[in-house]
C-alpha atoms as a PDB file:
ATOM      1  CA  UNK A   1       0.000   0.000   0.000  1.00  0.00           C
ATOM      2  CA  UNK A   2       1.120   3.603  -0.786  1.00  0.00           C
ATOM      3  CA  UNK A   3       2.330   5.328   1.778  1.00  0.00           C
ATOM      4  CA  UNK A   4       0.436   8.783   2.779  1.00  0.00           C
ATOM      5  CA  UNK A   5       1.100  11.776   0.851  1.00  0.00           C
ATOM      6  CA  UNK A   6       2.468  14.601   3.281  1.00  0.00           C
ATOM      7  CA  UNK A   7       2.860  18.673   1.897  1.00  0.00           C
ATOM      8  CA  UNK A   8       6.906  18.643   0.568  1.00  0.00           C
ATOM      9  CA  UNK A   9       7.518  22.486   2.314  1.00  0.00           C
ATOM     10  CA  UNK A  10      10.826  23.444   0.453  1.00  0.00           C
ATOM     11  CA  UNK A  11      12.527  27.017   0.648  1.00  0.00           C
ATOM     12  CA  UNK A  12      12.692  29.069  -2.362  1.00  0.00           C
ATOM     13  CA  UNK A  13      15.563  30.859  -2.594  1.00  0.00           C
ATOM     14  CA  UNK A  14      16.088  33.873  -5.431  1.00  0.00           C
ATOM     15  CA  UNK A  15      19.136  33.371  -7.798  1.00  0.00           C
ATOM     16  CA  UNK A  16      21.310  35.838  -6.035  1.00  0.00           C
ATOM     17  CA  UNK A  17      20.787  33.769  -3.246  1.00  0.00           C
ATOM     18  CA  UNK A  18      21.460  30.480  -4.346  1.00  0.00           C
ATOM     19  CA  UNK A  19      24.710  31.742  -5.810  1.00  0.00           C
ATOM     20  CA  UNK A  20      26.133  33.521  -2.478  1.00  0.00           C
ATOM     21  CA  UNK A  21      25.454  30.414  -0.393  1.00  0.00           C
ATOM     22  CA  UNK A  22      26.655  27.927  -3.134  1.00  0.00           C
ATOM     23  CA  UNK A  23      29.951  30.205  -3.061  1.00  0.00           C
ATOM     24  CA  UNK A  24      30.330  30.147   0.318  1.00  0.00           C
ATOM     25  CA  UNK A  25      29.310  26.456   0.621  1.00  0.00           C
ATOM     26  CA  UNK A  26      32.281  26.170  -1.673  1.00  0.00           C
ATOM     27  CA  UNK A  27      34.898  27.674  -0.282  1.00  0.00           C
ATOM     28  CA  UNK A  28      34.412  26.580   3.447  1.00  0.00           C
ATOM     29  CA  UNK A  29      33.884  22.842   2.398  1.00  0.00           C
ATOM     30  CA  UNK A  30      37.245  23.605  -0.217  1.00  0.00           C
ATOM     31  CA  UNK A  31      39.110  23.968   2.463  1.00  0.00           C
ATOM     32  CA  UNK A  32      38.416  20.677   4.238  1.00  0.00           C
ATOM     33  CA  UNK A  33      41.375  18.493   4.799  1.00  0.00           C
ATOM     34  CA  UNK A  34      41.860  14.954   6.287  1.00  0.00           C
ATOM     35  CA  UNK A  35      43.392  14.988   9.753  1.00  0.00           C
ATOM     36  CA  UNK A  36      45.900  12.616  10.670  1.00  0.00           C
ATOM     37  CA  UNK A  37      46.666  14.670  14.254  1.00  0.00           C
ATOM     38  CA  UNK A  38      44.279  15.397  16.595  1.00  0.00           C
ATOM     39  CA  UNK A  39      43.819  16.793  19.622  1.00  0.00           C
ATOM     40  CA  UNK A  40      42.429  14.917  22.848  1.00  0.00           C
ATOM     41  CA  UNK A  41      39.739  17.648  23.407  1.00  0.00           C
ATOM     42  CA  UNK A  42      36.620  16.292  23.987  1.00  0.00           C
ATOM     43  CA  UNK A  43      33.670  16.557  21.628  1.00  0.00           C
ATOM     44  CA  UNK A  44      30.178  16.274  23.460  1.00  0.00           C
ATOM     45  CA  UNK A  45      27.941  13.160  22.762  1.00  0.00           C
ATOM     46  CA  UNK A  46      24.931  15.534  21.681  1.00  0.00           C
ATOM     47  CA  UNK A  47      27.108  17.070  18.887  1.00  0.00           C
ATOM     48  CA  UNK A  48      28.378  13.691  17.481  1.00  0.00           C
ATOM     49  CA  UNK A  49      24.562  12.242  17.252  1.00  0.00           C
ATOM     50  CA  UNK A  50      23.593  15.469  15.478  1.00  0.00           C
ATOM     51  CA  UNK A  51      26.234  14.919  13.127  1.00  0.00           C
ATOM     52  CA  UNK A  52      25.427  11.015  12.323  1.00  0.00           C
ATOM     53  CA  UNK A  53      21.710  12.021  12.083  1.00  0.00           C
ATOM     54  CA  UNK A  54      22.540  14.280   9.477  1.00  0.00           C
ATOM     55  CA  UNK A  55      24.058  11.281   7.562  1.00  0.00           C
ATOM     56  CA  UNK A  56      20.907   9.421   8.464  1.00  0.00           C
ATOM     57  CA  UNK A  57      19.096  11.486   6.915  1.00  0.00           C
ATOM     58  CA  UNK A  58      20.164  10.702   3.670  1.00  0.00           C
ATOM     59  CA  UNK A  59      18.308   8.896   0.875  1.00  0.00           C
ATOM     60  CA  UNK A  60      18.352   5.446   0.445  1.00  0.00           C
ATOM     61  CA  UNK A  61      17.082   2.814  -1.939  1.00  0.00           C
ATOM     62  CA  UNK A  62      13.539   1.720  -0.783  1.00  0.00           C
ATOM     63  CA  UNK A  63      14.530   4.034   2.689  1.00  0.00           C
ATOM     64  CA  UNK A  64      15.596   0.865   3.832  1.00  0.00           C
ATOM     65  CA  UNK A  65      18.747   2.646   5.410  1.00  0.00           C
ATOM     66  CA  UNK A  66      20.883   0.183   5.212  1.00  0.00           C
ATOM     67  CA  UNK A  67      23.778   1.136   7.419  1.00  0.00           C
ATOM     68  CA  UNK A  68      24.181   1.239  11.348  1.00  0.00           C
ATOM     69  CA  UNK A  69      26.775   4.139  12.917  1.00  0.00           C
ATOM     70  CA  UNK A  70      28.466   2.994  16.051  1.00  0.00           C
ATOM     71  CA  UNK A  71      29.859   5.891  18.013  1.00  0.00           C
ATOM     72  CA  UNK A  72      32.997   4.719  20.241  1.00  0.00           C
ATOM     73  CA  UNK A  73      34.782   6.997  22.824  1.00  0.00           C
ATOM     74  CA  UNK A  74      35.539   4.358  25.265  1.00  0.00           C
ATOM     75  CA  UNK A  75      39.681   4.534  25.267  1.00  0.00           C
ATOM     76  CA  UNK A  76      39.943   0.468  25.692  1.00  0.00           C
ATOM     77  CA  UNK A  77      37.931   0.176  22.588  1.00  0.00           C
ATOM     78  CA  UNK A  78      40.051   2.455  20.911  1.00  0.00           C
ATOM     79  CA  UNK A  79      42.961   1.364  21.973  1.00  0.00           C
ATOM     80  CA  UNK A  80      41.836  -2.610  20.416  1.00  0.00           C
ATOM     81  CA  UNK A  81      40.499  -1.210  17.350  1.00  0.00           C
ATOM     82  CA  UNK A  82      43.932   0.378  16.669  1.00  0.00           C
ATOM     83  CA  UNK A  83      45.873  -2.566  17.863  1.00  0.00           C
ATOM     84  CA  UNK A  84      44.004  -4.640  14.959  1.00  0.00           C
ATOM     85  CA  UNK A  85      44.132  -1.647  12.491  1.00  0.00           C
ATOM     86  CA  UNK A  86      47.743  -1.500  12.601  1.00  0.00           C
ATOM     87  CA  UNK A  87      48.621  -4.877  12.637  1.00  0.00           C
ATOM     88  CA  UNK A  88      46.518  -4.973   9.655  1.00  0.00           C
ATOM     89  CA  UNK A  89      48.502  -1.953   7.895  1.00  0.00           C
ATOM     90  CA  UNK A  90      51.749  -3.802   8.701  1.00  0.00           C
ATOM     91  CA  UNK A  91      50.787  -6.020   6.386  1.00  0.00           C
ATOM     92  CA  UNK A  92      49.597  -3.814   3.502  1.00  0.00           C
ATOM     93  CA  UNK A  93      52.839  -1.571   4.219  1.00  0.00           C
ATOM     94  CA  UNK A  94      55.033  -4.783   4.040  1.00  0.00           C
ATOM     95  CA  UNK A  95      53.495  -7.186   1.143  1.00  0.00           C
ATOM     96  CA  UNK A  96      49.997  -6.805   0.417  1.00  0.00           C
ATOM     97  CA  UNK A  97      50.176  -3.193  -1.360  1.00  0.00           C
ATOM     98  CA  UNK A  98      51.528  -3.337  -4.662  1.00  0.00           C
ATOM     99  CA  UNK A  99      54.707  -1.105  -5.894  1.00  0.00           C
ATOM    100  CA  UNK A 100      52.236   1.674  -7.431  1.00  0.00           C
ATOM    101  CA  UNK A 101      49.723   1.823  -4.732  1.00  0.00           C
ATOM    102  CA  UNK A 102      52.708   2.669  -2.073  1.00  0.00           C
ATOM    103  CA  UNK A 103      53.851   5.134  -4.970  1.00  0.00           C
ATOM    104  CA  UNK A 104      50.327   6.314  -4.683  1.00  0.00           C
ATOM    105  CA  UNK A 105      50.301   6.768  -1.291  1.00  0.00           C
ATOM    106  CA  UNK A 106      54.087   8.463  -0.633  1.00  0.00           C
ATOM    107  CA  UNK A 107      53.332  12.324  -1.183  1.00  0.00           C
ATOM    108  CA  UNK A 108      50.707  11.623   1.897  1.00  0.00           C
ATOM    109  CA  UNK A 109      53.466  10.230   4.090  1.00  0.00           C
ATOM    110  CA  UNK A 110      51.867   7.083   5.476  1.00  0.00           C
ATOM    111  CA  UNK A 111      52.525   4.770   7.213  1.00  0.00           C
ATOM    112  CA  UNK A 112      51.664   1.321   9.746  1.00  0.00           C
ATOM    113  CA  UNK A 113      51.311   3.842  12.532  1.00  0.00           C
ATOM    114  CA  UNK A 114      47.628   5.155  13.975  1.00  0.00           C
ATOM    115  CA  UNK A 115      47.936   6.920  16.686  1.00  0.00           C
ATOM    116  CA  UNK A 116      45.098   9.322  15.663  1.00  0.00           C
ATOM    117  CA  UNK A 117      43.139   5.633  16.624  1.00  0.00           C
ATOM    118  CA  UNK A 118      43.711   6.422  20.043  1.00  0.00           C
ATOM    119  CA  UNK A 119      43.823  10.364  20.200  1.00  0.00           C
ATOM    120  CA  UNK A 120      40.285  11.101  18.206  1.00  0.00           C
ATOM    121  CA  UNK A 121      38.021  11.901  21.121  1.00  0.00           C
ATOM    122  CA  UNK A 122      35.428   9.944  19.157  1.00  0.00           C
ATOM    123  CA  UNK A 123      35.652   6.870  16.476  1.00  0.00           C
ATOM    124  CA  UNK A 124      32.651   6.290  14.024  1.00  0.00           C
ATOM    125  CA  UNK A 125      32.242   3.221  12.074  1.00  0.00           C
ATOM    126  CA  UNK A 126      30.288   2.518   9.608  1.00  0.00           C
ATOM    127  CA  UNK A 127      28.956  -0.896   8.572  1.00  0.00           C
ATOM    128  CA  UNK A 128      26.737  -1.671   5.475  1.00  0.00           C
ATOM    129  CA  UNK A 129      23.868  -3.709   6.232  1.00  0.00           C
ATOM    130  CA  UNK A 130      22.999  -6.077   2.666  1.00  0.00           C
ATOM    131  CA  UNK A 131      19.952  -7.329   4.655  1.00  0.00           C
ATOM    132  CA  UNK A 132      18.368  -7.386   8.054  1.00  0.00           C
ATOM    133  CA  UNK A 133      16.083  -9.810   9.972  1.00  0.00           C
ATOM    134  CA  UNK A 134      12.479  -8.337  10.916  1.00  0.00           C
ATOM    135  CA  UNK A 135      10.160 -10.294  12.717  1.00  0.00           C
ATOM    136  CA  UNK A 136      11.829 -14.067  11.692  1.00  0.00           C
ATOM    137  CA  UNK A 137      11.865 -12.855   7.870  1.00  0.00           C
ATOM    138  CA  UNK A 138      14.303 -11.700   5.788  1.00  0.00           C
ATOM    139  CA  UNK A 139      14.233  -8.171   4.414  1.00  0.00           C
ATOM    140  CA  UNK A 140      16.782  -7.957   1.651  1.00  0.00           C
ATOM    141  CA  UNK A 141      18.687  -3.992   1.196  1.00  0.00           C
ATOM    142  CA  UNK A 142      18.198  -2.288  -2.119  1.00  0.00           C
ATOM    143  CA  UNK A 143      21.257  -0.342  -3.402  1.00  0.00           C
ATOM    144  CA  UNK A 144      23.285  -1.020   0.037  1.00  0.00           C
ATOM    145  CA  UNK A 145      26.500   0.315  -1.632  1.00  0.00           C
ATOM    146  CA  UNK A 146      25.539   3.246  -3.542  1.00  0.00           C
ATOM    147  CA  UNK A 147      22.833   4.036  -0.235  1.00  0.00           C
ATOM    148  CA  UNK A 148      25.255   4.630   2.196  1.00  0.00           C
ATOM    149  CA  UNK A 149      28.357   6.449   0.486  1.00  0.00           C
ATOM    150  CA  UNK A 150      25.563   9.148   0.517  1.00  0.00           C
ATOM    151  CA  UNK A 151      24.925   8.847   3.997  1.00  0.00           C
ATOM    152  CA  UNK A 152      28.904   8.940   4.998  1.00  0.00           C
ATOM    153  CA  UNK A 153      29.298  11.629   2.633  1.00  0.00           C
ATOM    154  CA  UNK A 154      26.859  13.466   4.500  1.00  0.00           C
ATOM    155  CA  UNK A 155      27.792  12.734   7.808  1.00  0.00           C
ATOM    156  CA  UNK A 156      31.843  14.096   6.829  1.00  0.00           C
ATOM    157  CA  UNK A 157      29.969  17.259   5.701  1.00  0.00           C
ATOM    158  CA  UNK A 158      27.999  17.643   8.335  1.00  0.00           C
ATOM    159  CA  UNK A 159      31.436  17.177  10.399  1.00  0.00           C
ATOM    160  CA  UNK A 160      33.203  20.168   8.566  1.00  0.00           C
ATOM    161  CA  UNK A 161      29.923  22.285   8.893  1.00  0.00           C
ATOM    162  CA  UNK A 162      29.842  22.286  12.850  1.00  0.00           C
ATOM    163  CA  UNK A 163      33.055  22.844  13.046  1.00  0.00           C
ATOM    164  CA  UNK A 164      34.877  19.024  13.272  1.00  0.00           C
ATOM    165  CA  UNK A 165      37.689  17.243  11.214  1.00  0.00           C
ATOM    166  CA  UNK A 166      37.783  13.528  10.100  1.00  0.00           C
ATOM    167  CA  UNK A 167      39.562  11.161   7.998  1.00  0.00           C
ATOM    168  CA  UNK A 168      38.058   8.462   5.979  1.00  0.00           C
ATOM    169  CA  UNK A 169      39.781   5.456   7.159  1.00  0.00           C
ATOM    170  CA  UNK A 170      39.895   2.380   5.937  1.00  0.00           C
ATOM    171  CA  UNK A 171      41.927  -0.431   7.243  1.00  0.00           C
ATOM    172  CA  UNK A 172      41.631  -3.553   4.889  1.00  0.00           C
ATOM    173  CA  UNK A 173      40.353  -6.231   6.017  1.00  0.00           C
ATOM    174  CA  UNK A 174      38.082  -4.454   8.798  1.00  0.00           C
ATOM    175  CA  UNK A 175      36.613  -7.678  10.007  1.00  0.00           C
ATOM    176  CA  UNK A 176      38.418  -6.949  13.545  1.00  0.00           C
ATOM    177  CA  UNK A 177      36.408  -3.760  13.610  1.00  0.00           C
ATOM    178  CA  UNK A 178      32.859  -6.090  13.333  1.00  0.00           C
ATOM    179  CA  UNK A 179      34.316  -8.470  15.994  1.00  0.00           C
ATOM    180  CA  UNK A 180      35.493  -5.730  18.554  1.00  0.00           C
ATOM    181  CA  UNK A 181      32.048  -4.209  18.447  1.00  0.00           C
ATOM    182  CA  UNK A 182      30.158  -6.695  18.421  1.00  0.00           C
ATOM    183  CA  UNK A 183      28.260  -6.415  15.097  1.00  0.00           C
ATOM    184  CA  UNK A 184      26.145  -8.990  13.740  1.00  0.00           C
ATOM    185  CA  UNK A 185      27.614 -11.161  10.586  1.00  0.00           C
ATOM    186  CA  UNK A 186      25.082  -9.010   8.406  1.00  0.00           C
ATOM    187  CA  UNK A 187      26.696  -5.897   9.030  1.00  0.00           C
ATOM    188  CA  UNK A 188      30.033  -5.420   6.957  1.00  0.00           C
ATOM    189  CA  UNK A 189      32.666  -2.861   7.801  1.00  0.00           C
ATOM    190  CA  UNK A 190      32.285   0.087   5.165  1.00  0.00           C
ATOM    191  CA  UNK A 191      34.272   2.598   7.309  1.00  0.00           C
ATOM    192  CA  UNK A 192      36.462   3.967  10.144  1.00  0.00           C
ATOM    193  CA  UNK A 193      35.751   8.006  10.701  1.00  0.00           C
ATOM    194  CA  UNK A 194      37.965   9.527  13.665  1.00  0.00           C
ATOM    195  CA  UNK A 195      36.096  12.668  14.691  1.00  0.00           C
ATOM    196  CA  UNK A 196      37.521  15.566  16.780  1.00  0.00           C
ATOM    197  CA  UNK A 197      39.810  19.029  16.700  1.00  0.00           C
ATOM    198  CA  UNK A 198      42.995  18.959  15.090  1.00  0.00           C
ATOM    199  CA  UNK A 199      45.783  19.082  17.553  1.00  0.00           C
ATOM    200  CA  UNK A 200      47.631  22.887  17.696  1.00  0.00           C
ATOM    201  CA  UNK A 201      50.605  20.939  15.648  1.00  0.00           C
ATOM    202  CA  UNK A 202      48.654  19.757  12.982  1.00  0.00           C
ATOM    203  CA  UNK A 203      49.692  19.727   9.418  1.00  0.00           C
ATOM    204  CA  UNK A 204      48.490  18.514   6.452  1.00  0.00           C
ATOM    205  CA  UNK A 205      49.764  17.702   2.321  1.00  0.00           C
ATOM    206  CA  UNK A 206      50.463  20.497   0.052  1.00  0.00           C
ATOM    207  CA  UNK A 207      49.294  18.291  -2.433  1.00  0.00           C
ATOM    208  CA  UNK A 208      47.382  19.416  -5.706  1.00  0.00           C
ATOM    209  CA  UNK A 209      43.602  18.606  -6.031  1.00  0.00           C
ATOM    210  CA  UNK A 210      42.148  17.117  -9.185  1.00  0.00           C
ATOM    211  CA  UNK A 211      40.762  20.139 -10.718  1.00  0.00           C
ATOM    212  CA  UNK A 212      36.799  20.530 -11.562  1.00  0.00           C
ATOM    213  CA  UNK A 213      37.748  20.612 -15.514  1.00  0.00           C
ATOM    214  CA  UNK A 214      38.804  16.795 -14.994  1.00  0.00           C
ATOM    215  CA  UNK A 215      35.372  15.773 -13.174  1.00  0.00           C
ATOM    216  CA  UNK A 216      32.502  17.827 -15.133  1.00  0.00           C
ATOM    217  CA  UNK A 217      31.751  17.768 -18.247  1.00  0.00           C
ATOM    218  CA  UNK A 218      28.428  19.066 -19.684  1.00  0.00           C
ATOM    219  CA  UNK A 219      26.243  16.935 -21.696  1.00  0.00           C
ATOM    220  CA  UNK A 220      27.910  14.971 -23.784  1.00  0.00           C
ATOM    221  CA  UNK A 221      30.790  16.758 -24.428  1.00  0.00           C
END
């Protein structure tokens, strides 16, 4: 059955308007960087469940939202989740990446080490959910991959917006982050988010972004 029809209230903003914010959308959201140092300055747990229900917010297919966010500022379950990261990362670092990826990944300057596992007031993981169980039946997810890079995309900008840095982080495998939380086998790691202020010390890349002439191109030009 059709769900009920509900009034779709959307603010109409005049062209002059649309153009200052989308310019100053732009340039605060340009400046965003990922932060590798961070300070151990607490971030209240109101702010970081406004933040990750801004990302649930996001459209999904059949609004099945088919991810779970677990929060974690507890320091023993930071301190396991970067024990297993970094074992993990040895690995890559040492024989699992090939010659280009490392290549790749040499102007950022990283490495095994995680400490920002440990030093990010808060840690938040995201797990895809293919399907779920609801009432003894199986309710399959629709678009589970596309679905909830929208929702972490919106969560990081949410982040930025209030005022919060982050780095996408993901540690491959990431079972250890499923069994350390104790996440059900039908929730797969998607991603490991450490939230909180850059430390005073904090520096990032000079490195060159991709420029917007490389990523739009209108119609079918």
């Amino acid at each position: 059955m059709p769900a009920k029809k509900i009034a779709y209230t959307f603010p109409r903003r005049s062209e002059a308007e649309m153009q200052q914010r989308a310019a100053a959308l732009l340039e605060e959201m340009d400046a965003r960087r990922s932060c590798r140092n961070f300070s151990e300055e607490p971030v209240s747990r109101d702010v970081i469940e406004k933040v990750i229900a801004i990302g649930h917010s996001a459209p999904s297919g059949a609004n099945r939202k088919p991810w779970r966010f677990v929060a974690v500022d507890d320091p023993a379950l930071k301190s396991k989740i970067r024990f297993a990261a970094e074992a993990e990362e040895r690995e890559n670092y040492s024989r699992r990446f090939p010659p280009d990826w490392l290549e790749a990944l040499e102007p950022l300057g990283t490495d095994a080490d995680k400490p920002y596992l440990e030093m990010a007031p808060w840690l938040v993981v995201l797990f895809r959910i293919d399907w779920e169980e609801v009432e003894g039946k199986r309710v399959q997810s629709y678009y589970p991959a596309e679905s909830i890079g929208i929702a972490a995309g919106m969560f990081l900008m949410a982040c930025h917006q209030v005022g919060l840095a982050t780095l996408t982080h993901t540690p491959s495998p990431m079972k250890f982050l499923r069994d350390i939380l104790g996440r059900p086998d039908n929730e797969k790691p998607y991603l490991l988010v450490p939230v909180g202020f850059p430390a005073p010390d904090c520096t990032v890349p000079e490195i060159p972004k991709k420029p917007l002439t490389a990523a739009l191109k209108w119609n079918a030009e």
